[in-house]
PDB file of N, CA and C in Angstrom:
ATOM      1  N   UNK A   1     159.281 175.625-166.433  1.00  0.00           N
ATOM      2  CA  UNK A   1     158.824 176.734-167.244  1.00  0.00           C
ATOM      3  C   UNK A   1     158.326 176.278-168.613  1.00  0.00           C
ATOM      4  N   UNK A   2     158.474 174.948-169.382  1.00  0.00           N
ATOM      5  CA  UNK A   2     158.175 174.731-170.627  1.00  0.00           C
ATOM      6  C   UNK A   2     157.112 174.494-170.318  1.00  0.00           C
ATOM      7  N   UNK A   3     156.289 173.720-169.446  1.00  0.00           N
ATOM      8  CA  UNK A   3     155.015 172.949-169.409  1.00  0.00           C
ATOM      9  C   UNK A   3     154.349 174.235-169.126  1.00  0.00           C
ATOM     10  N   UNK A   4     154.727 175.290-168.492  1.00  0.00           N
ATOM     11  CA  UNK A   4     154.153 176.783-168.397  1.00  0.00           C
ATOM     12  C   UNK A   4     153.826 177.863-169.962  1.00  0.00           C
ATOM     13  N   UNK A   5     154.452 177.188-170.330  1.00  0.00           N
ATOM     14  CA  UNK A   5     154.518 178.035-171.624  1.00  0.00           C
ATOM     15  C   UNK A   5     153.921 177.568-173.008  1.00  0.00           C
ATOM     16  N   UNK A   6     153.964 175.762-172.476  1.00  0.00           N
ATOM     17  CA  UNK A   6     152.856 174.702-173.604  1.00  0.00           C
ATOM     18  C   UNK A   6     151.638 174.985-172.707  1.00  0.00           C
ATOM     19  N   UNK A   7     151.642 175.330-171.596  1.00  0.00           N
ATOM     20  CA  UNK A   7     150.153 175.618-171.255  1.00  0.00           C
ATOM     21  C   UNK A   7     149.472 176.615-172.026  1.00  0.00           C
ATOM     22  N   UNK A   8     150.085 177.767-171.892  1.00  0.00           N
ATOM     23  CA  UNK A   8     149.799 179.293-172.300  1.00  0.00           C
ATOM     24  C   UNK A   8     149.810 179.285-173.551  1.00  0.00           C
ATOM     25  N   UNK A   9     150.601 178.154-174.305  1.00  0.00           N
ATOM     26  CA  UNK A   9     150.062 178.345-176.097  1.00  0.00           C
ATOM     27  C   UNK A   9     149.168 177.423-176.362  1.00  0.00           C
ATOM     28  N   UNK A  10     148.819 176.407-175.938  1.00  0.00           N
ATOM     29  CA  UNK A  10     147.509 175.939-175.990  1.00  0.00           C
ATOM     30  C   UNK A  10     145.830 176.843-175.120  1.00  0.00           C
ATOM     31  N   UNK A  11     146.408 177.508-174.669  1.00  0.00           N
ATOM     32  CA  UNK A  11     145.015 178.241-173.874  1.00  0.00           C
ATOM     33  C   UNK A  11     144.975 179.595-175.080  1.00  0.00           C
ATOM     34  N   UNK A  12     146.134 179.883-175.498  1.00  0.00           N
ATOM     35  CA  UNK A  12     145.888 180.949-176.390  1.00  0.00           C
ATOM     36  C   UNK A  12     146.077 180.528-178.127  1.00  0.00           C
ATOM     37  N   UNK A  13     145.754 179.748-178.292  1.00  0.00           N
ATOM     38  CA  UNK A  13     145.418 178.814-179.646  1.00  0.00           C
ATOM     39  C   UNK A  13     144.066 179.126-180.002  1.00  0.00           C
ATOM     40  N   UNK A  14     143.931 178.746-181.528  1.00  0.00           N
ATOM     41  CA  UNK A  14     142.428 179.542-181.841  1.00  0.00           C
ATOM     42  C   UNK A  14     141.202 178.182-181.650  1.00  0.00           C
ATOM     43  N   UNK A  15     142.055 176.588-181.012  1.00  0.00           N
ATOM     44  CA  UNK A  15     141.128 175.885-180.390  1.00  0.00           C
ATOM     45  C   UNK A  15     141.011 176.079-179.096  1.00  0.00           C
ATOM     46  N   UNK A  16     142.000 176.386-178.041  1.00  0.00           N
ATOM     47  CA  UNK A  16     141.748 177.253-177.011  1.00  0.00           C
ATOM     48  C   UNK A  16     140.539 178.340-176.845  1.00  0.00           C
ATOM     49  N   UNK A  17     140.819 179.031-177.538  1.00  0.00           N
ATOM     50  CA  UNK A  17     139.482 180.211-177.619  1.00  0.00           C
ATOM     51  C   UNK A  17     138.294 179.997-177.502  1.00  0.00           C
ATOM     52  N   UNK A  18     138.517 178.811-178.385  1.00  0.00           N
ATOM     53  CA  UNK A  18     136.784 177.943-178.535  1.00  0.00           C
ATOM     54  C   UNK A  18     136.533 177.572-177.361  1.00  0.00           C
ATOM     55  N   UNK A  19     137.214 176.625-176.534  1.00  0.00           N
ATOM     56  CA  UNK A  19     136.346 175.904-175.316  1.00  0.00           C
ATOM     57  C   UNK A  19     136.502 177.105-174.376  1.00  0.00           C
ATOM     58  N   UNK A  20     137.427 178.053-174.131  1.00  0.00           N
ATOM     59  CA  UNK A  20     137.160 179.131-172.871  1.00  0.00           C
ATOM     60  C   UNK A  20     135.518 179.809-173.529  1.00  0.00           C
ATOM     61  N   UNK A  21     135.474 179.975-174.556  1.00  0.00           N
ATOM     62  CA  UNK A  21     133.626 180.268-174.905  1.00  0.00           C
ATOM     63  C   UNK A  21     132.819 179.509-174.541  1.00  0.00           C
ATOM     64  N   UNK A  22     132.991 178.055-174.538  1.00  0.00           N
ATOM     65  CA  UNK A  22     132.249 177.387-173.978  1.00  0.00           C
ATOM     66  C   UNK A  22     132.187 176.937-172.543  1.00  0.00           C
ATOM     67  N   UNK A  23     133.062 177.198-171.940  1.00  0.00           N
ATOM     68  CA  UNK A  23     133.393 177.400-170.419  1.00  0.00           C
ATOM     69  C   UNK A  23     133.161 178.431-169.793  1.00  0.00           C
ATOM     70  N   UNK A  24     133.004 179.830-169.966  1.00  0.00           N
ATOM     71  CA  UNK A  24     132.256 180.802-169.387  1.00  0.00           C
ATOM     72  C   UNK A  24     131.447 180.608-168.628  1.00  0.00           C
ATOM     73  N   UNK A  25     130.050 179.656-168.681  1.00  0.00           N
ATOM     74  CA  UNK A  25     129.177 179.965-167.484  1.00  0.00           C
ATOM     75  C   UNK A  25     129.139 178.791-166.664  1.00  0.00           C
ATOM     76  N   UNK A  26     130.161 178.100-167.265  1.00  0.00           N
ATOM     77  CA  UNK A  26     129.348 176.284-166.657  1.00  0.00           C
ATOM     78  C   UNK A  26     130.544 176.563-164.783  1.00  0.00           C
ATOM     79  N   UNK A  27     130.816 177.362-164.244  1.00  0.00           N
ATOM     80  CA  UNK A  27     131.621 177.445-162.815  1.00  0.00           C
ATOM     81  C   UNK A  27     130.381 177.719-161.816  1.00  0.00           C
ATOM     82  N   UNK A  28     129.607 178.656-162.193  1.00  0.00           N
ATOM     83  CA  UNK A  28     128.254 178.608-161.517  1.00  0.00           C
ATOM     84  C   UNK A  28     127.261 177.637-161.207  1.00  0.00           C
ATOM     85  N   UNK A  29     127.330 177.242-161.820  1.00  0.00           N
ATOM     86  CA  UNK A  29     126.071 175.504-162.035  1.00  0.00           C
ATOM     87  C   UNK A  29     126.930 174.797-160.801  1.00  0.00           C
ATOM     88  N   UNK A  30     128.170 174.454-160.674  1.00  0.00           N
ATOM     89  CA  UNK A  30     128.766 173.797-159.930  1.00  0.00           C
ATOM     90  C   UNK A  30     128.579 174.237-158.715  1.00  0.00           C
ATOM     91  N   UNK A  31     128.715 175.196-158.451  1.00  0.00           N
ATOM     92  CA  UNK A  31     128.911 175.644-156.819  1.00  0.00           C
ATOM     93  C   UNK A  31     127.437 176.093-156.473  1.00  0.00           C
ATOM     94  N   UNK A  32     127.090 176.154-157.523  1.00  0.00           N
ATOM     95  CA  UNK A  32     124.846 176.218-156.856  1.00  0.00           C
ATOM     96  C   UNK A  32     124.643 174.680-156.780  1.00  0.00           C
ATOM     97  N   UNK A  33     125.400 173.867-157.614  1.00  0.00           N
ATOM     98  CA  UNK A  33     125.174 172.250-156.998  1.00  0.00           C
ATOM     99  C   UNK A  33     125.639 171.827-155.176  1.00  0.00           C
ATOM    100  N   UNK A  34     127.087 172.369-155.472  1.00  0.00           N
ATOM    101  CA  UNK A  34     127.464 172.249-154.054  1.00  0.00           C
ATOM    102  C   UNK A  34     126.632 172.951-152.630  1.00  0.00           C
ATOM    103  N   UNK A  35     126.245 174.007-153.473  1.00  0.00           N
ATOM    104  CA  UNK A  35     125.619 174.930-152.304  1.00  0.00           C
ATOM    105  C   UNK A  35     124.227 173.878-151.686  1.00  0.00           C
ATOM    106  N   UNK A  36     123.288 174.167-153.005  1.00  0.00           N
ATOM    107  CA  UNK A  36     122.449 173.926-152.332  1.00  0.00           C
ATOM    108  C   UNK A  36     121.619 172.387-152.810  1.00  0.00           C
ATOM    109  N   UNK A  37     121.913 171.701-153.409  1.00  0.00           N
ATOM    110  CA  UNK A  37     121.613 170.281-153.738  1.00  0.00           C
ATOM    111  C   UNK A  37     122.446 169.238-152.803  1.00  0.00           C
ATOM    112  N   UNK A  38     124.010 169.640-152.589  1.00  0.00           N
ATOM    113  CA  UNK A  38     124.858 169.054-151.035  1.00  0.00           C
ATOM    114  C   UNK A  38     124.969 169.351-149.690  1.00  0.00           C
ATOM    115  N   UNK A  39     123.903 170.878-149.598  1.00  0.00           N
ATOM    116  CA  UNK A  39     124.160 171.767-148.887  1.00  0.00           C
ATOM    117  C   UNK A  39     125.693 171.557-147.822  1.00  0.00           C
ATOM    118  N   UNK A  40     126.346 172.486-149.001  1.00  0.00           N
ATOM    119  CA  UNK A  40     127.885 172.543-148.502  1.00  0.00           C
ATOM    120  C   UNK A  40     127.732 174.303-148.509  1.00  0.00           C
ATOM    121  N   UNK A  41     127.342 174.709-147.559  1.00  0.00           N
ATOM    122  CA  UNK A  41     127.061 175.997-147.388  1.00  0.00           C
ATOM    123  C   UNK A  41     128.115 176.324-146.492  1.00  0.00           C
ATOM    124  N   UNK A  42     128.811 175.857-145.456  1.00  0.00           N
ATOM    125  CA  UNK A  42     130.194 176.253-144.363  1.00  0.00           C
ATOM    126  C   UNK A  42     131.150 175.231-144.160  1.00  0.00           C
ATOM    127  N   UNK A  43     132.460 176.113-144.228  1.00  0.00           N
ATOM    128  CA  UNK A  43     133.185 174.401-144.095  1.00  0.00           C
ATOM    129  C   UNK A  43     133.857 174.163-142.397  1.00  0.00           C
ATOM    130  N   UNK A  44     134.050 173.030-142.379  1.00  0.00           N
ATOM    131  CA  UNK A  44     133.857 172.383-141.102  1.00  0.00           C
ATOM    132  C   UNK A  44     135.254 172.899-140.412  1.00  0.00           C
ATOM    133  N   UNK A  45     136.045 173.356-141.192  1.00  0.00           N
ATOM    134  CA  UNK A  45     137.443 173.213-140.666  1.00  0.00           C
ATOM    135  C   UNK A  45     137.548 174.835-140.730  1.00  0.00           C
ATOM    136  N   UNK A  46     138.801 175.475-139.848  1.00  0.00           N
ATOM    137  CA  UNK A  46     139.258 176.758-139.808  1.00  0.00           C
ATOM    138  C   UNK A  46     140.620 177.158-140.356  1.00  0.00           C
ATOM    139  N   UNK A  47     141.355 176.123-140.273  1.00  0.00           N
ATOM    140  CA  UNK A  47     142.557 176.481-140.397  1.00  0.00           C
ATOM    141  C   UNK A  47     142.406 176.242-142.258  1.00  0.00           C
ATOM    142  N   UNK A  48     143.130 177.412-142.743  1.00  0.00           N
ATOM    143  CA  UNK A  48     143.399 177.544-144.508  1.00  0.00           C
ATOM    144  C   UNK A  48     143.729 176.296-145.331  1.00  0.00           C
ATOM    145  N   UNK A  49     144.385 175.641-144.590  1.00  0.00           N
ATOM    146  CA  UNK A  49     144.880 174.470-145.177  1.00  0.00           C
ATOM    147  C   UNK A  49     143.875 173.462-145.403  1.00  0.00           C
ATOM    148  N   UNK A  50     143.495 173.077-143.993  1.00  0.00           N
ATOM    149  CA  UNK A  50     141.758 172.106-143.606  1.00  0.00           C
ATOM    150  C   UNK A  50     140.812 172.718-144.870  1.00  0.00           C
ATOM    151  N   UNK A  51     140.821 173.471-144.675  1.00  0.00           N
ATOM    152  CA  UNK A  51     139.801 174.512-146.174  1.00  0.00           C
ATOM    153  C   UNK A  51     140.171 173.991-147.366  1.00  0.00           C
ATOM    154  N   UNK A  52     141.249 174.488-147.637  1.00  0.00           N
ATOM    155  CA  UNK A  52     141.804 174.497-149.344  1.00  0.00           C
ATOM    156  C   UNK A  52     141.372 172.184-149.402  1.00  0.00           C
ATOM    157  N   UNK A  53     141.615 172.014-148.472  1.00  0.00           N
ATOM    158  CA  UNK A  53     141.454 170.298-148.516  1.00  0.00           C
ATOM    159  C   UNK A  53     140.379 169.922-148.866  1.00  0.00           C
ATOM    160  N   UNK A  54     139.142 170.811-148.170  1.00  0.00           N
ATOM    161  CA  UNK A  54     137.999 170.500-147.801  1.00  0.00           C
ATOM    162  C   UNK A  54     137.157 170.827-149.045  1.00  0.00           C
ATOM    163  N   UNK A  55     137.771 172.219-149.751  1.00  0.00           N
ATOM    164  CA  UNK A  55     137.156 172.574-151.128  1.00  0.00           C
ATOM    165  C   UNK A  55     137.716 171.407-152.185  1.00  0.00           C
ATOM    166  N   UNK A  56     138.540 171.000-152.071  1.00  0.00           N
ATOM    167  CA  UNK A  56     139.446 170.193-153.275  1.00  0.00           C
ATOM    168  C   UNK A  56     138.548 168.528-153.048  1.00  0.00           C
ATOM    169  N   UNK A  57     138.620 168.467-151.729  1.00  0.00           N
ATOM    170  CA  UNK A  57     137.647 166.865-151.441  1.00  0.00           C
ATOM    171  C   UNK A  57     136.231 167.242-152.423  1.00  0.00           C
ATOM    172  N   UNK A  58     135.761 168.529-152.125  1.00  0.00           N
ATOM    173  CA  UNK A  58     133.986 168.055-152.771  1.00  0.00           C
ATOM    174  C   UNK A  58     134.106 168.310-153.953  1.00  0.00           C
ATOM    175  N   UNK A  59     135.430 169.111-154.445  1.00  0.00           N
ATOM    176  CA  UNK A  59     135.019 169.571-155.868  1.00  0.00           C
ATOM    177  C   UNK A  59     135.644 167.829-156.918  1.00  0.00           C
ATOM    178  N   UNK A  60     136.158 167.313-156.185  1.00  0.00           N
ATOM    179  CA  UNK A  60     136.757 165.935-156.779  1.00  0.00           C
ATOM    180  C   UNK A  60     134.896 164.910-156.655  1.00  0.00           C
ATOM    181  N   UNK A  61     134.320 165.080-155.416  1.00  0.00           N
ATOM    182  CA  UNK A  61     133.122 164.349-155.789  1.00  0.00           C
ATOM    183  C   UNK A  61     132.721 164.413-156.591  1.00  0.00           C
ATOM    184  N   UNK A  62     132.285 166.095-156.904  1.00  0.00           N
ATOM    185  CA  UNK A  62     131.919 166.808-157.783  1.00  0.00           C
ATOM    186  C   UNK A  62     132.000 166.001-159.224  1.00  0.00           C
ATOM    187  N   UNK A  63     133.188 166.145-159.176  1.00  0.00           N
ATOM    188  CA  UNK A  63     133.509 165.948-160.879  1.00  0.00           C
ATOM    189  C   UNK A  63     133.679 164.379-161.141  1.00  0.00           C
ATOM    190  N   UNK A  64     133.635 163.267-159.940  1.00  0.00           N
ATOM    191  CA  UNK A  64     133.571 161.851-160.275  1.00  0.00           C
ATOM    192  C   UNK A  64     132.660 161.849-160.490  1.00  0.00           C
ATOM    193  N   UNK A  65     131.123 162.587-159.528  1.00  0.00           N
ATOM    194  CA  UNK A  65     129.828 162.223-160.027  1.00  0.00           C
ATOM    195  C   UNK A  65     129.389 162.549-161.501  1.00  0.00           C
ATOM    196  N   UNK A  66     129.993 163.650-162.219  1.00  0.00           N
ATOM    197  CA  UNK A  66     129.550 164.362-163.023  1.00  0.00           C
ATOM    198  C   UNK A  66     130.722 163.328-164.096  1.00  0.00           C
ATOM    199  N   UNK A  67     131.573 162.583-163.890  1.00  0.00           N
ATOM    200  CA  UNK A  67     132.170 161.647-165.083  1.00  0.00           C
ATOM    201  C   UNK A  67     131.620 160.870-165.192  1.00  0.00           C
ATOM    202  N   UNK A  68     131.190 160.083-164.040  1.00  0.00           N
ATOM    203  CA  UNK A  68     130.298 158.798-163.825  1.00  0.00           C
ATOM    204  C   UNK A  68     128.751 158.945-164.438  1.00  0.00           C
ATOM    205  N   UNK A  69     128.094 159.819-164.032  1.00  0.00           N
ATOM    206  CA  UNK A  69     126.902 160.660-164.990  1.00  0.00           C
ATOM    207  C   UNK A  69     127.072 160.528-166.469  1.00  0.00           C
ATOM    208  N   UNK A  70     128.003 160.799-167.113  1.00  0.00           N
ATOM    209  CA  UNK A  70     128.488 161.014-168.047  1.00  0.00           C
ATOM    210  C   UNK A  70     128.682 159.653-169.268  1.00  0.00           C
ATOM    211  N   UNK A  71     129.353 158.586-168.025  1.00  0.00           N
ATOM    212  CA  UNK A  71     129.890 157.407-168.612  1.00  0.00           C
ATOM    213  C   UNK A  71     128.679 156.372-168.787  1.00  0.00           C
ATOM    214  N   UNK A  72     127.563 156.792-167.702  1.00  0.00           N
ATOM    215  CA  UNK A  72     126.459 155.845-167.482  1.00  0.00           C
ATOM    216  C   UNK A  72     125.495 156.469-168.876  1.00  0.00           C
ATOM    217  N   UNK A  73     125.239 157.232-169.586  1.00  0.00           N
ATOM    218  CA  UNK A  73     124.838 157.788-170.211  1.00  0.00           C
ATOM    219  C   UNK A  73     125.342 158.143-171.992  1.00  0.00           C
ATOM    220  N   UNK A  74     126.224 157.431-171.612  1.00  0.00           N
ATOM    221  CA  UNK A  74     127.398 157.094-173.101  1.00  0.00           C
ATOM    222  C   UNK A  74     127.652 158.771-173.816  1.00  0.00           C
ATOM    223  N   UNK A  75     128.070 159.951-173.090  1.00  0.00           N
ATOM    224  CA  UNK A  75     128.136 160.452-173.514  1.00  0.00           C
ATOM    225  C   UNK A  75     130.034 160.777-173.336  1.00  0.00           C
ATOM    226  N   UNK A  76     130.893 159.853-172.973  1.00  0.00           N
ATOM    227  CA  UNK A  76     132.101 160.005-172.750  1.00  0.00           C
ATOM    228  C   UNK A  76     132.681 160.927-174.091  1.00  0.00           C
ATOM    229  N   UNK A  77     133.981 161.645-174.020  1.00  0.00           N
ATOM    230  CA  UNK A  77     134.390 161.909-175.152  1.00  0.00           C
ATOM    231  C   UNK A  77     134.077 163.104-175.936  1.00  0.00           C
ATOM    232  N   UNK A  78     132.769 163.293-175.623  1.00  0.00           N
ATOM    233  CA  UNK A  78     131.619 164.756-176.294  1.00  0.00           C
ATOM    234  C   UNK A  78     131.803 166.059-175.484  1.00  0.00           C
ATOM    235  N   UNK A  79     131.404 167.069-176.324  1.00  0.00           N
ATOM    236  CA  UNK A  79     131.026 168.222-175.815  1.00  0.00           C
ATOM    237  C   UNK A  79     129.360 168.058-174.834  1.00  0.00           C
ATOM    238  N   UNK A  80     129.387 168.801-173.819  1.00  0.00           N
ATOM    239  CA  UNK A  80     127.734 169.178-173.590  1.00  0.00           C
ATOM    240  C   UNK A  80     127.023 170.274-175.043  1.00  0.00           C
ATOM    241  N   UNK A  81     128.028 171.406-175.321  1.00  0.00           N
ATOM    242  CA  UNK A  81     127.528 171.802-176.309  1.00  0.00           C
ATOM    243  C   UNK A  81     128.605 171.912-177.693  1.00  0.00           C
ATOM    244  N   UNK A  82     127.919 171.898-179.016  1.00  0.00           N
ATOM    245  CA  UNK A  82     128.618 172.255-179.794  1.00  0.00           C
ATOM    246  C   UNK A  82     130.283 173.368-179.529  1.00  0.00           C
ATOM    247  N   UNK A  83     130.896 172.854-179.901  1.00  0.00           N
ATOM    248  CA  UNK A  83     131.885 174.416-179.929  1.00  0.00           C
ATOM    249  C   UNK A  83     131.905 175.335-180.978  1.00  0.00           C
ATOM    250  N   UNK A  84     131.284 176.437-180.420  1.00  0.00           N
ATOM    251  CA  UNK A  84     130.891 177.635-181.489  1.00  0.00           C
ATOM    252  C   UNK A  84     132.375 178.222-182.150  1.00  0.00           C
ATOM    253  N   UNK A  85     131.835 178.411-183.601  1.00  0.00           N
ATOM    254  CA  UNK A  85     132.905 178.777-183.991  1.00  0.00           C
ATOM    255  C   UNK A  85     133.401 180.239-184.873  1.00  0.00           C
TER     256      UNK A  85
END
């Protein structure tokens, strides 16, 4: 319950506030990547579990490609955008 509750006062901190503003739209971009640039349009498996696996496998590509992108490009460490304040 503490690491529950250092979560919840850091998400509700007035630097918290800032990056959920800047996190608002960037969940869309991702899954129009997956959709249709990987075309990961159906998943292969039926059973819930095979699923929840199968979403967690691409969204981990996902985000190595998009660190690796990142690192090749020296932008480690940075915002994509300012944090509005």
């Amino acid at each position: 319950m503490a690491l529950r509750e250092e979560s919840r006062a850091n998400v509700e901190s007035d630097e918290g506030a800032l990056y959920r503003m800047n996190r608002s739209a960037q969940a869309e971009g991702a899954f129009g990547i997956l959709k249709s640039n990987w075309g990961f349009e159906r998943f292969l498996a039926k059973v819930i579990a095979k699923v929840s696996c199968e979403i967690h496998l691409a969204c981990c590509a996902f985000n190595i490609l998009k660190y690796l992108a990142k690192l090749n490009s020296g932008r480690v460490g940075t915002h994509f955008h300012p944090l509005k304040e």
